[in-house]
Protein backbone atom coordinates (compact mmCIF):
# COMPACT_ATOMS: atom_id res chain seq x y z
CA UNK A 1 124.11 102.51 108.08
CA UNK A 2 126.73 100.67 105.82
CA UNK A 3 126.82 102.72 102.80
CA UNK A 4 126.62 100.02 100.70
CA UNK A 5 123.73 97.92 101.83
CA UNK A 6 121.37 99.95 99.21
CA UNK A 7 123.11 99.11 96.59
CA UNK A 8 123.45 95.50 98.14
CA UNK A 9 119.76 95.52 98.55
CA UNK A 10 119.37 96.76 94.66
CA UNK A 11 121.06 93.90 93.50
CA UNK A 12 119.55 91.10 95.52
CA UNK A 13 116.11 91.87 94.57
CA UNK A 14 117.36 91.50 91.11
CA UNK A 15 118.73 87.79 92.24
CA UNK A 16 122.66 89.32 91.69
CA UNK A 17 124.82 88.27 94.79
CA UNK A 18 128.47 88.91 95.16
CA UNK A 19 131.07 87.00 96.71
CA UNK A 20 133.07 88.10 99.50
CA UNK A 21 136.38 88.96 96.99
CA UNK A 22 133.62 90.81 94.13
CA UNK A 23 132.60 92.81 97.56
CA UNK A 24 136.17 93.38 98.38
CA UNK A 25 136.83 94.88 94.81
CA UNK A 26 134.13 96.59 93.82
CA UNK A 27 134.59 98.25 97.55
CA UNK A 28 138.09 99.13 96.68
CA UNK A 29 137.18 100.97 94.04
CA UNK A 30 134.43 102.89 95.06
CA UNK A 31 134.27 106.78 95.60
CA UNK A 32 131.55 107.80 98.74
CA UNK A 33 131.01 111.63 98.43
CA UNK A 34 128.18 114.07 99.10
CA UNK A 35 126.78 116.07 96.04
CA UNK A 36 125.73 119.86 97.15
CA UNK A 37 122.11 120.60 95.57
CA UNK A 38 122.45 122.26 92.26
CA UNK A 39 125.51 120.32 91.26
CA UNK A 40 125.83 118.42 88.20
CA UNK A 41 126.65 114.92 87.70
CA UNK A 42 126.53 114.69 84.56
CA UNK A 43 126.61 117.27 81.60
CA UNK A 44 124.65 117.48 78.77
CA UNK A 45 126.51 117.04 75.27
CA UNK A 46 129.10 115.91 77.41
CA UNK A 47 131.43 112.87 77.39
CA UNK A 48 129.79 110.92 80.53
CA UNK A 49 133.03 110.07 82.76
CA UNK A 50 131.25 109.09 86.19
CA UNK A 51 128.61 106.53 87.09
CA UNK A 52 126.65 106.59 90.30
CA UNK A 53 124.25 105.09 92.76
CA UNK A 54 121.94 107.46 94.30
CA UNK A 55 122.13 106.35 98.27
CA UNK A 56 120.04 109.60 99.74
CA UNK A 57 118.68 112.55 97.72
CA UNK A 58 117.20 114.02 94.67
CA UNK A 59 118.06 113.91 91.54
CA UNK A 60 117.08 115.06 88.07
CA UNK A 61 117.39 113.97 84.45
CA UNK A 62 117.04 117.33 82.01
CA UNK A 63 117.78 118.50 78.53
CA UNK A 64 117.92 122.09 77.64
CA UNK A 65 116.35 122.37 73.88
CA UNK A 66 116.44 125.62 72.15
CA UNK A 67 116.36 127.14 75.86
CA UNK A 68 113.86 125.53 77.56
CA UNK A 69 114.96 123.15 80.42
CA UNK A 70 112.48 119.43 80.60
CA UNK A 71 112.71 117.71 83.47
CA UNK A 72 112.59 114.01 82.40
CA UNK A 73 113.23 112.35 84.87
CA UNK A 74 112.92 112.71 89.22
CA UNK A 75 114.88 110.02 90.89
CA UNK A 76 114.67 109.82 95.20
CA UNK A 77 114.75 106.18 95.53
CA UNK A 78 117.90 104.16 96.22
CA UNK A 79 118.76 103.81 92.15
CA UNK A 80 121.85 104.27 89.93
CA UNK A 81 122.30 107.08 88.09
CA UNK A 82 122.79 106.96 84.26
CA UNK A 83 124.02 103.69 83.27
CA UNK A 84 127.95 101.94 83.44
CA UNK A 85 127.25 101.64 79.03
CA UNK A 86 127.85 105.65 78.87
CA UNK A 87 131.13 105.05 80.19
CA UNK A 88 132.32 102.05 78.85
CA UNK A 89 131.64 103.85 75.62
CA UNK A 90 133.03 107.17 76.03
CA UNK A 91 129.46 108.40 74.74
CA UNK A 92 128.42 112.44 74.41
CA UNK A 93 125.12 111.98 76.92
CA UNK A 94 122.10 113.74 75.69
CA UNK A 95 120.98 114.85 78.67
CA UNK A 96 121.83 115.86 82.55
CA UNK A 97 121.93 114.84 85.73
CA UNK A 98 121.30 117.46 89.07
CA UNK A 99 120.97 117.21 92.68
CA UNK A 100 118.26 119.30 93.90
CA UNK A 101 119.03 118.44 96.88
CA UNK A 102 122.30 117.15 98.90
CA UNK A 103 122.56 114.02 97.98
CA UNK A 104 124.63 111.19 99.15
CA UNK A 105 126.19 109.17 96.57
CA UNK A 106 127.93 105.86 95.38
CA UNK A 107 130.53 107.20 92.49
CA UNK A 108 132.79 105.19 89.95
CA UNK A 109 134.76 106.11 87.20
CA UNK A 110 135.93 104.54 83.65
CA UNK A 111 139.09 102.86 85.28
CA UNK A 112 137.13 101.78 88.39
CA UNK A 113 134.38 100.00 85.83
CA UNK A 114 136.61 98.20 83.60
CA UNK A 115 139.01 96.91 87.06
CA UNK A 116 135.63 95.77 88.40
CA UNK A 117 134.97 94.27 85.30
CA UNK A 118 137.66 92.43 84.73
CA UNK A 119 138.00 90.88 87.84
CA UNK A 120 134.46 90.57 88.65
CA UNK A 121 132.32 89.24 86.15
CA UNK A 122 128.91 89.31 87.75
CA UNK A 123 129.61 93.03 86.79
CA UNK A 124 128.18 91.79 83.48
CA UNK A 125 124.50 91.17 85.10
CA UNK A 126 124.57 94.55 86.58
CA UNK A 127 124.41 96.11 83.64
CA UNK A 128 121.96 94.00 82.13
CA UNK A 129 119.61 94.73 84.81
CA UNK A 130 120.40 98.24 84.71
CA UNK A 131 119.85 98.41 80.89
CA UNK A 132 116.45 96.30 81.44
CA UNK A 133 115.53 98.90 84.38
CA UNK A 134 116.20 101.92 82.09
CA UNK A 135 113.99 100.03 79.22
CA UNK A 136 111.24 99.56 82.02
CA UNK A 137 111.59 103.07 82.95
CA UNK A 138 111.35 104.78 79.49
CA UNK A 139 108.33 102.55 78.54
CA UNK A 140 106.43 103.36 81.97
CA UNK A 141 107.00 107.43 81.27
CA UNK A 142 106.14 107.17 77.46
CA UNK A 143 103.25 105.32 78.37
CA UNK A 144 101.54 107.70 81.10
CA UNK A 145 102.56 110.72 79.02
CA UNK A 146 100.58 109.73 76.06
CA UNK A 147 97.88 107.56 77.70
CA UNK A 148 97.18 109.64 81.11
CA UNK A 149 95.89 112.82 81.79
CA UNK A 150 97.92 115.59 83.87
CA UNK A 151 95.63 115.06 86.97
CA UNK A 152 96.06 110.72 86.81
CA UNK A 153 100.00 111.53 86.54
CA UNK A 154 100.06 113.76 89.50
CA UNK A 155 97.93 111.55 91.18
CA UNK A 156 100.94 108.76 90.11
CA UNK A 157 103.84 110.71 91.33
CA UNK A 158 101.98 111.27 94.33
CA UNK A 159 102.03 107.96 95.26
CA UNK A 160 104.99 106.68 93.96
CA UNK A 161 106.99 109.44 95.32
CA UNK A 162 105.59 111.68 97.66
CA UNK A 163 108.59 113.39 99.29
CA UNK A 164 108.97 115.37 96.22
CA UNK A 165 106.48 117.45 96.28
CA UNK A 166 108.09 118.57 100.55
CA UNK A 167 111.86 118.97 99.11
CA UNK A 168 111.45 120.28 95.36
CA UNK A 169 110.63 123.77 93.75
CA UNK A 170 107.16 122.99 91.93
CA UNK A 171 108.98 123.92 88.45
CA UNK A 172 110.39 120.82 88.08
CA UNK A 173 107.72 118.83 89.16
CA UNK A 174 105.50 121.02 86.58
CA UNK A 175 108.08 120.19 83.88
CA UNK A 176 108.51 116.56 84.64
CA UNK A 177 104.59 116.09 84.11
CA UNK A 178 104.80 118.76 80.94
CA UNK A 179 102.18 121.36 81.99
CA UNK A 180 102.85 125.01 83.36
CA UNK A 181 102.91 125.65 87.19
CA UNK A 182 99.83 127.28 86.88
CA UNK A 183 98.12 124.21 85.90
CA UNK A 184 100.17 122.24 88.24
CA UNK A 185 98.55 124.66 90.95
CA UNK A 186 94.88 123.51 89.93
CA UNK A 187 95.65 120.37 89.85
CA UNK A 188 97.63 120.20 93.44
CA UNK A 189 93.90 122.26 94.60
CA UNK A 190 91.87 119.84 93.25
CA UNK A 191 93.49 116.82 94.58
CA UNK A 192 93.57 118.76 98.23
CA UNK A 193 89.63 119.49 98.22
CA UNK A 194 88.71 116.12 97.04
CA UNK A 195 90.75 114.70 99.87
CA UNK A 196 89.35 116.98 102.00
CA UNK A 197 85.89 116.26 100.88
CA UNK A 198 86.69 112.45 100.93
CA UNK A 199 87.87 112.87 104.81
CA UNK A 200 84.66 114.88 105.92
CA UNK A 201 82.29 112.50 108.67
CA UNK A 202 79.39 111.21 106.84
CA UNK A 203 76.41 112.81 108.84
């Protein structure tokens, strides 16, 4: 598959298309690599140098406060990573960014951004869309934290993303809704024997 059409696709359902000479460039200035799990992308109280578009993978947004790790964020969907703003500015991120798994990525750095975005100026509604993603994305997670029980979030990342819960330690997962692993575990056994219960022939 050409390693860009994600990214491609990304932008077109956001009603961005490039010309054949923005291709060409941003192209040209593109890094593909594959991320090992456990690697970090970006460090925490860090200068961010790197921006990314997640092609294959997983990925997780963390801070460490006073010495406990939160999971923020799970990304396994074709998505960037971060945002091209961090770099621009030269910004100290607040938080991380891991594989958990290998991970196939899109990667560009400071020099690559501001060459794309001087020659290609649609580079300008990329990162208005990303910003209005990110916006869209901290609403919809401040939202269900407050508003929804554990169980109805579970329930939530089960649909949205169930590959997660086949390719990812539990921990995070845990973490990422805010409750222990232990009630993670009642909650996973609940949901089984109601869909087991649900799937039983009527007699």
């Amino acid at each position: 598959m050409n390693p860009f059409e994600p990214v491609l696709n990304w932008l077109r359902s956001r009603n961005i298309e490039l010309n054949r000479r923005e291709m060409a460039l941003i192209r040209q200035y593109t890094v593909q690599r594959t991320a090992k799990a456990k690697e970090i992308l970006m460090a925490q109280d860090e200068r961010v140098h790197k921006f990314y578009f997640l092609n294959s993978g997983i990925v997780r947004l963390f801070r460490i406060e006073e010495g406990n790790d939160h999971t923020l964020g799970l990304v396994n969907s074709r998505d960037f990573l971060s945002a091209p703003q961090l770099v621009f500015s030269n910004w100290v991120s607040t938080c991380g960014l891991e594989t958990l798994t290998d991970a196939e990525l899109l990667e560009w750095d400071s020099h690559a951004l501001n060459t794309i975005k001087k020659y290609a100026p649609e580079l300008y509604k990329i990162e208005l869309a990303q910003m209005m993603r990110l916006l869209d994305w901290v609403q919809q997670n401040q939202i269900e934290m407050i508003c929804l029980p554990a169980e109805k979030r579970y329930q939530l990342l089960l649909e949205r993303q169930p590959e997660l819960l086949l390719n990812i330690p539990l921990k995070y997962i845990a973490s990422f809704l805010g409750i222990h692993t232990d009630s993670l575990s009642r909650i996973r056994k609940s949901h089984q024997a109601e869909g087991a219960r649900r799937s039983r022939p009527r007699q």
